[in-house]
Protein backbone atom coordinates (compact mmCIF):
# COMPACT_ATOMS: atom_id res chain seq x y z
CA UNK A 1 53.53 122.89 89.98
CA UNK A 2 53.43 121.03 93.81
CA UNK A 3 49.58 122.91 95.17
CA UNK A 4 49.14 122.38 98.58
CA UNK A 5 46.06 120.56 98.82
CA UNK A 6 44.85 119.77 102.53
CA UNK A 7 42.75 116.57 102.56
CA UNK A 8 40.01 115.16 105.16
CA UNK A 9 38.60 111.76 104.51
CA UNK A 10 34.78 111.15 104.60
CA UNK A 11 33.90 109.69 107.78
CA UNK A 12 31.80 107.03 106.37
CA UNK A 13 33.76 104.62 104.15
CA UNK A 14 30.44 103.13 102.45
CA UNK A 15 29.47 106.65 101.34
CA UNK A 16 28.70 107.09 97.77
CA UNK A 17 28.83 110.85 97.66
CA UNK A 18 31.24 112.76 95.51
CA UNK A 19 34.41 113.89 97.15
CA UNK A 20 34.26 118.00 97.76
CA UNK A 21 36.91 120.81 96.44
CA UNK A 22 36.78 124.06 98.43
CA UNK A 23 38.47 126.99 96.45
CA UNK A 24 39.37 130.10 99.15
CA UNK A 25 39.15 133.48 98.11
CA UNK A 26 41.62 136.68 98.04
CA UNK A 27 44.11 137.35 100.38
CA UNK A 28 43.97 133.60 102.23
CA UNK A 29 44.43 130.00 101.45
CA UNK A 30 43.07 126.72 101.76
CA UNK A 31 42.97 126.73 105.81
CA UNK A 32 40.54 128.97 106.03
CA UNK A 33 37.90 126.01 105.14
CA UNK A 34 40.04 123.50 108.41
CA UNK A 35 38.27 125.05 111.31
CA UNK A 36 34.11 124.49 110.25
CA UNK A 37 33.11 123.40 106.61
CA UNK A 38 36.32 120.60 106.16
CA UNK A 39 35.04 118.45 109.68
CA UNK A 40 31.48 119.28 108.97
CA UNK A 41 31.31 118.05 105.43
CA UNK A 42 33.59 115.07 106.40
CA UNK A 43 31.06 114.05 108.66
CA UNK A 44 28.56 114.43 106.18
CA UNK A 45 29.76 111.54 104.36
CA UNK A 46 32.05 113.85 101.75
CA UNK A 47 36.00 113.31 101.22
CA UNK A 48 37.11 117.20 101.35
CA UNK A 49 39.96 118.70 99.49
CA UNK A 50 40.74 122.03 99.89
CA UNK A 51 43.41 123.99 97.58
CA UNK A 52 45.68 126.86 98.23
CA UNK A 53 46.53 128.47 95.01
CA UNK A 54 49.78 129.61 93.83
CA UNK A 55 51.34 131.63 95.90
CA UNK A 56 49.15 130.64 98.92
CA UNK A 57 49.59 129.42 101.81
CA UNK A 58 52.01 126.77 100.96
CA UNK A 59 51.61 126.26 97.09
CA UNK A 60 54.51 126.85 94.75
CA UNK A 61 54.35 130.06 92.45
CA UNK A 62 55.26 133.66 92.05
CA UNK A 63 51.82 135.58 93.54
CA UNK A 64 53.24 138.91 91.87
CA UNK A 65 53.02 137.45 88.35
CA UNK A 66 49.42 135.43 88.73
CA UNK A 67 46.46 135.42 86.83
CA UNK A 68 43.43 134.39 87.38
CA UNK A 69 43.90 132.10 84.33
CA UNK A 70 47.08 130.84 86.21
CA UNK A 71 44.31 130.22 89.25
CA UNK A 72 41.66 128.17 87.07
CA UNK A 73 44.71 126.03 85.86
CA UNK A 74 45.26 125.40 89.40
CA UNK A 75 41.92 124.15 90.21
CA UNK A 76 41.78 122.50 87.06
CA UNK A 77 45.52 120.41 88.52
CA UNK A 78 43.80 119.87 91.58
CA UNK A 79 40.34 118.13 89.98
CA UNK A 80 42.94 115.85 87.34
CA UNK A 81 44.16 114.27 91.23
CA UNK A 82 40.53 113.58 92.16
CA UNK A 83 38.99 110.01 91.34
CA UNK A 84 35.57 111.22 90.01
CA UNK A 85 33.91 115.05 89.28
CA UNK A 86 34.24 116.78 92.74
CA UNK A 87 31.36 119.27 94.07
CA UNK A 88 33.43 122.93 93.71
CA UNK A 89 33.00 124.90 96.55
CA UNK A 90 33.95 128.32 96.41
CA UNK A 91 34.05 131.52 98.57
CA UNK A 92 34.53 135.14 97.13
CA UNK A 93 37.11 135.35 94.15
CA UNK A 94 37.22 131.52 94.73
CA UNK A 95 33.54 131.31 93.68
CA UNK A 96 34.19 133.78 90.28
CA UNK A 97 37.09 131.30 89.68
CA UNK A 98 34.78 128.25 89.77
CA UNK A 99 32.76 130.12 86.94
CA UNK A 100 34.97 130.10 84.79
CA UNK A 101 35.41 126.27 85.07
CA UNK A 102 31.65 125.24 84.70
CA UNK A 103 31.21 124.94 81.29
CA UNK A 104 34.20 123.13 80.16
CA UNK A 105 34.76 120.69 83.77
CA UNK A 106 31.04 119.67 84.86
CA UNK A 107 31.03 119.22 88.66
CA UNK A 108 28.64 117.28 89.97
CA UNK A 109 27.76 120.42 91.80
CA UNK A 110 28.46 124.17 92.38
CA UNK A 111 27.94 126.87 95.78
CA UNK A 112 29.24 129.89 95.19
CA UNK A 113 29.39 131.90 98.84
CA UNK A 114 29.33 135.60 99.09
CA UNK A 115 31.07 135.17 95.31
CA UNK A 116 32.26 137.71 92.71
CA UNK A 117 29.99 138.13 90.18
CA UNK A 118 30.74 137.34 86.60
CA UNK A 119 31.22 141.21 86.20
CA UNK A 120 33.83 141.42 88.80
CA UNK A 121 34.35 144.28 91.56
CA UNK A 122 32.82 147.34 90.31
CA UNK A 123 29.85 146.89 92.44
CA UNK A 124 31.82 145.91 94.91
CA UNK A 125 34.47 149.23 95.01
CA UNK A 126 31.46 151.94 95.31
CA UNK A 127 29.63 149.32 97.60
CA UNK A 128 32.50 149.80 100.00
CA UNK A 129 33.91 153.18 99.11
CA UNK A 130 30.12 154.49 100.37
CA UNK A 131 29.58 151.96 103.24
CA UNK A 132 33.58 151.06 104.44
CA UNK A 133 35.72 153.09 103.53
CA UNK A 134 38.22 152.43 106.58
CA UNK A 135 37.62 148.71 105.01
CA UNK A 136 38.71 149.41 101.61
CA UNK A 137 41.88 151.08 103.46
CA UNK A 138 43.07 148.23 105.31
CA UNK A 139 42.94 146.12 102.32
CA UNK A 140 45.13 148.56 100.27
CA UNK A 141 47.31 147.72 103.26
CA UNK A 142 47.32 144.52 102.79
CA UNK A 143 47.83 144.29 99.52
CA UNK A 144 50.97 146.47 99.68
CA UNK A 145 52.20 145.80 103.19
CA UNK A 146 50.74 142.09 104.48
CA UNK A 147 48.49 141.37 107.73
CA UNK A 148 51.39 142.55 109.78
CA UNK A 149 50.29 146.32 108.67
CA UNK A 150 46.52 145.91 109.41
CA UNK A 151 44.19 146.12 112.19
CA UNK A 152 42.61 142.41 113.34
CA UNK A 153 39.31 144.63 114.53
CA UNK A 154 38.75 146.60 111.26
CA UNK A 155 39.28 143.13 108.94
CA UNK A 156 37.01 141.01 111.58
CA UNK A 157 34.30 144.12 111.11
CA UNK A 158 34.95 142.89 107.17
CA UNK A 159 34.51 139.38 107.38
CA UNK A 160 32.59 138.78 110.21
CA UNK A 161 29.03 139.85 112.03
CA UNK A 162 29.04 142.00 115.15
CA UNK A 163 30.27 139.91 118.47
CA UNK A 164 32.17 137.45 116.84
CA UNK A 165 35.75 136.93 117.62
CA UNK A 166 38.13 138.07 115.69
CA UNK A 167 41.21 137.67 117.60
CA UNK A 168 42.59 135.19 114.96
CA UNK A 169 41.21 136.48 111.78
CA UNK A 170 44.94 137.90 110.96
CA UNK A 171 46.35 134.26 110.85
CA UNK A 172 44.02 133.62 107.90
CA UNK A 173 45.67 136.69 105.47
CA UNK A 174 48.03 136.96 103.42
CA UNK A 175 48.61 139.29 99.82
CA UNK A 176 47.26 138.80 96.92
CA UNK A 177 48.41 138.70 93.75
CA UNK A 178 48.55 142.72 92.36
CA UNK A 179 47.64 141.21 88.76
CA UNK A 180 44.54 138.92 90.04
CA UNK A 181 43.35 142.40 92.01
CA UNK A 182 43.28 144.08 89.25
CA UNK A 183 41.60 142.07 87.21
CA UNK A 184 38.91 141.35 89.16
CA UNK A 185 37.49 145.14 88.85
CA UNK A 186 36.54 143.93 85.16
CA UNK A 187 37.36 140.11 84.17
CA UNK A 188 36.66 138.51 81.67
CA UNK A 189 33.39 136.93 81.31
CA UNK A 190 32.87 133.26 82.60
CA UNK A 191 30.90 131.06 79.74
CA UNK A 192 27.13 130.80 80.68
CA UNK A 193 26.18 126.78 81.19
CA UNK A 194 23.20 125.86 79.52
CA UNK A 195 21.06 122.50 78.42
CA UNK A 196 22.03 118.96 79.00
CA UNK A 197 24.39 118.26 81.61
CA UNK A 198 24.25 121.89 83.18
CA UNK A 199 25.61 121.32 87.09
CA UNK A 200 23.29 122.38 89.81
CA UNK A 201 24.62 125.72 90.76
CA UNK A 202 24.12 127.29 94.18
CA UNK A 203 24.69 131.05 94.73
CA UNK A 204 24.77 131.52 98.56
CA UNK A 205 25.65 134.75 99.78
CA UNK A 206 24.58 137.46 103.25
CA UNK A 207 22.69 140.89 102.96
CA UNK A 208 25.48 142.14 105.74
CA UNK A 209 28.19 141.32 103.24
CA UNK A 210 31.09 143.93 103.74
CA UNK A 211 32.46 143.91 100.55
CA UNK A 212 29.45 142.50 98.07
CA UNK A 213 25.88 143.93 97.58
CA UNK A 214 23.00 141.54 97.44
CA UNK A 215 22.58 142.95 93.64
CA UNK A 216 26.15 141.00 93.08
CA UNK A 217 24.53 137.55 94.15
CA UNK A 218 21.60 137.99 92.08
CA UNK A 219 23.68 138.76 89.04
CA UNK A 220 25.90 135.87 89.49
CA UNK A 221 22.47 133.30 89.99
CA UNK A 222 20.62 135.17 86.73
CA UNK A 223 23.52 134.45 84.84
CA UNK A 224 23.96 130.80 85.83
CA UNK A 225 20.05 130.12 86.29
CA UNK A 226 21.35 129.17 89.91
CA UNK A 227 19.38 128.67 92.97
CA UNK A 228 19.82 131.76 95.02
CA UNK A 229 19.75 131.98 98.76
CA UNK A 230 20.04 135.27 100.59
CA UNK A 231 21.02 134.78 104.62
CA UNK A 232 19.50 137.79 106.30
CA UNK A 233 22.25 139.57 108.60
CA UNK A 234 25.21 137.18 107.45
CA UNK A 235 28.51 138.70 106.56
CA UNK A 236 31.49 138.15 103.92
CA UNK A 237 33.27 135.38 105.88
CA UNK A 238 30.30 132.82 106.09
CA UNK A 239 33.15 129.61 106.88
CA UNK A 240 34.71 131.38 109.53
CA UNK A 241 31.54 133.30 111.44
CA UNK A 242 30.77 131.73 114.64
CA UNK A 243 27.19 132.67 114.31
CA UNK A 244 26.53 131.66 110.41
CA UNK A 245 28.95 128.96 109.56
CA UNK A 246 26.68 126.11 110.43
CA UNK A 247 23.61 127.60 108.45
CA UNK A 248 25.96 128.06 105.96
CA UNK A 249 26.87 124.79 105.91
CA UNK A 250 23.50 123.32 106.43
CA UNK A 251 22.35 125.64 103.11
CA UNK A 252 25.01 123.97 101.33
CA UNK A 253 24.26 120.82 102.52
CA UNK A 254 20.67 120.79 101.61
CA UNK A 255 21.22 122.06 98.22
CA UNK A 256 23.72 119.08 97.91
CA UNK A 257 21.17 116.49 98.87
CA UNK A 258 18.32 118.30 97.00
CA UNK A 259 20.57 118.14 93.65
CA UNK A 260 21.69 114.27 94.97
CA UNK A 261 25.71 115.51 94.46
């Protein structure tokens, strides 16, 4: 299947860090990672790859038949055209995704941001139904009728923290896959990594999070025996938020260097 895979070469050619693969989350696709953490990891020294799944963006597939197997197989495609074990980066059902690749494909490193939990989206639905429920509207509208049909305000108020812009947020969406949403209320268990060889694992996640308690990161680290870092007052959307995308970034990048991936 042709993936669109957007690429952005490390900016030192003597570096001897792994190259990076950024896995988006629902409802986008791989350009959501061009504007802040594809330049700023670049400079860093990293090659970055960043997929669009089928159906996204410009990837190959039929989104109203996906899985979320169908979506591991694609980031499993998109490692095979890598030269070495990439670091998987991956935001929301991205990150839930990347779980279920851990114990069989061995990064050299994991960060999960503001990710699904191994559980899925319970949490999530009465986390939202009592806090958003205008939220959890517009994304029934999405689903069914595409960013056309919803509101740039209410979805910035989703994915981003009071003040920022969110005059282009819209250009980011797109549906998703009726199966994959679905599924994610109750998926099936990732495979816990333990012992030898176990990848560092990251869990990096907000406490302002629209559509994820903090009880969803701390699941997803206790289950992984991940580091866990909480950013006080940061939302859903920590690549895109003007105000948290370079300590998210900087988090990552630390943890990176810490683990030496």
């Amino acid at each position: 299947m042709k993936l669109e895979i957007l690429h952005r070469p490390a900016k030192s050619a003597s570096s001897l860090r792994p190259p990076i693969l950024f896995v988006h989350g629902s409802y986008c696709s791989a350009h959501i990672w061009e504007p802040y953490f594809m330049p700023y990891f670049s400079e860093k020294g990293y090659g970055c790859h960043a997929l669009s799944l089928r159906g996204h963006g410009q990837s190959d597939g039929m989104l109203s038949w996906a899985s979320l197997a169908d979506y591991c197989e694609d980031v499993v495609q998109a490692i095979g055209t890598l030269d070495e074990p990439p670091v998987l980066i991956g935001h929301s059902m991205g990150g839930l995704i990347i779980q279920h690749l851990l114990a069989q494909h061995r990064p050299r490193a994991a960060v999960l941001l503001a990710s699904v939990p191994p559980s899925g989206l319970g949490s999530s639905a009465m986390h939202m139904s009592m806090s958003a429920p205008d939220i959890l509207w517009q994304l029934g509208l999405l689903q069914s009728l595409g960013p056309e049909a919803v509101s740039a305000e209410v979805m910035g108020r989703a994915m981003l923290s009071p003040g920022s812009k969110c005059d282009g947020i819209l250009a980011y969406l797109q549906r998703e896959s009726p199966r994959v949403a679905a599924e994610l209320l109750a998926p099936s268990q990732p495979t816990p990594v333990r012992g030898e060889g176990k990848p560092p694992v990251l869990v990096l996640g907000g406490d302002a999070d629209m559509f994820l308690p903090v009880s969803a990161f701390r699941e997803t680290a206790t289950f992984f025996e991940a580091e866990l870092e909480i950013l006080h007052g940061a939302p859903h959307g920590l690549m895109l938020d003007e105000a948290w995308r370079k300590k998210a970034a900087d988090e990552t990048l630390s943890f990176l260097e810490r683990s030496s991936a």
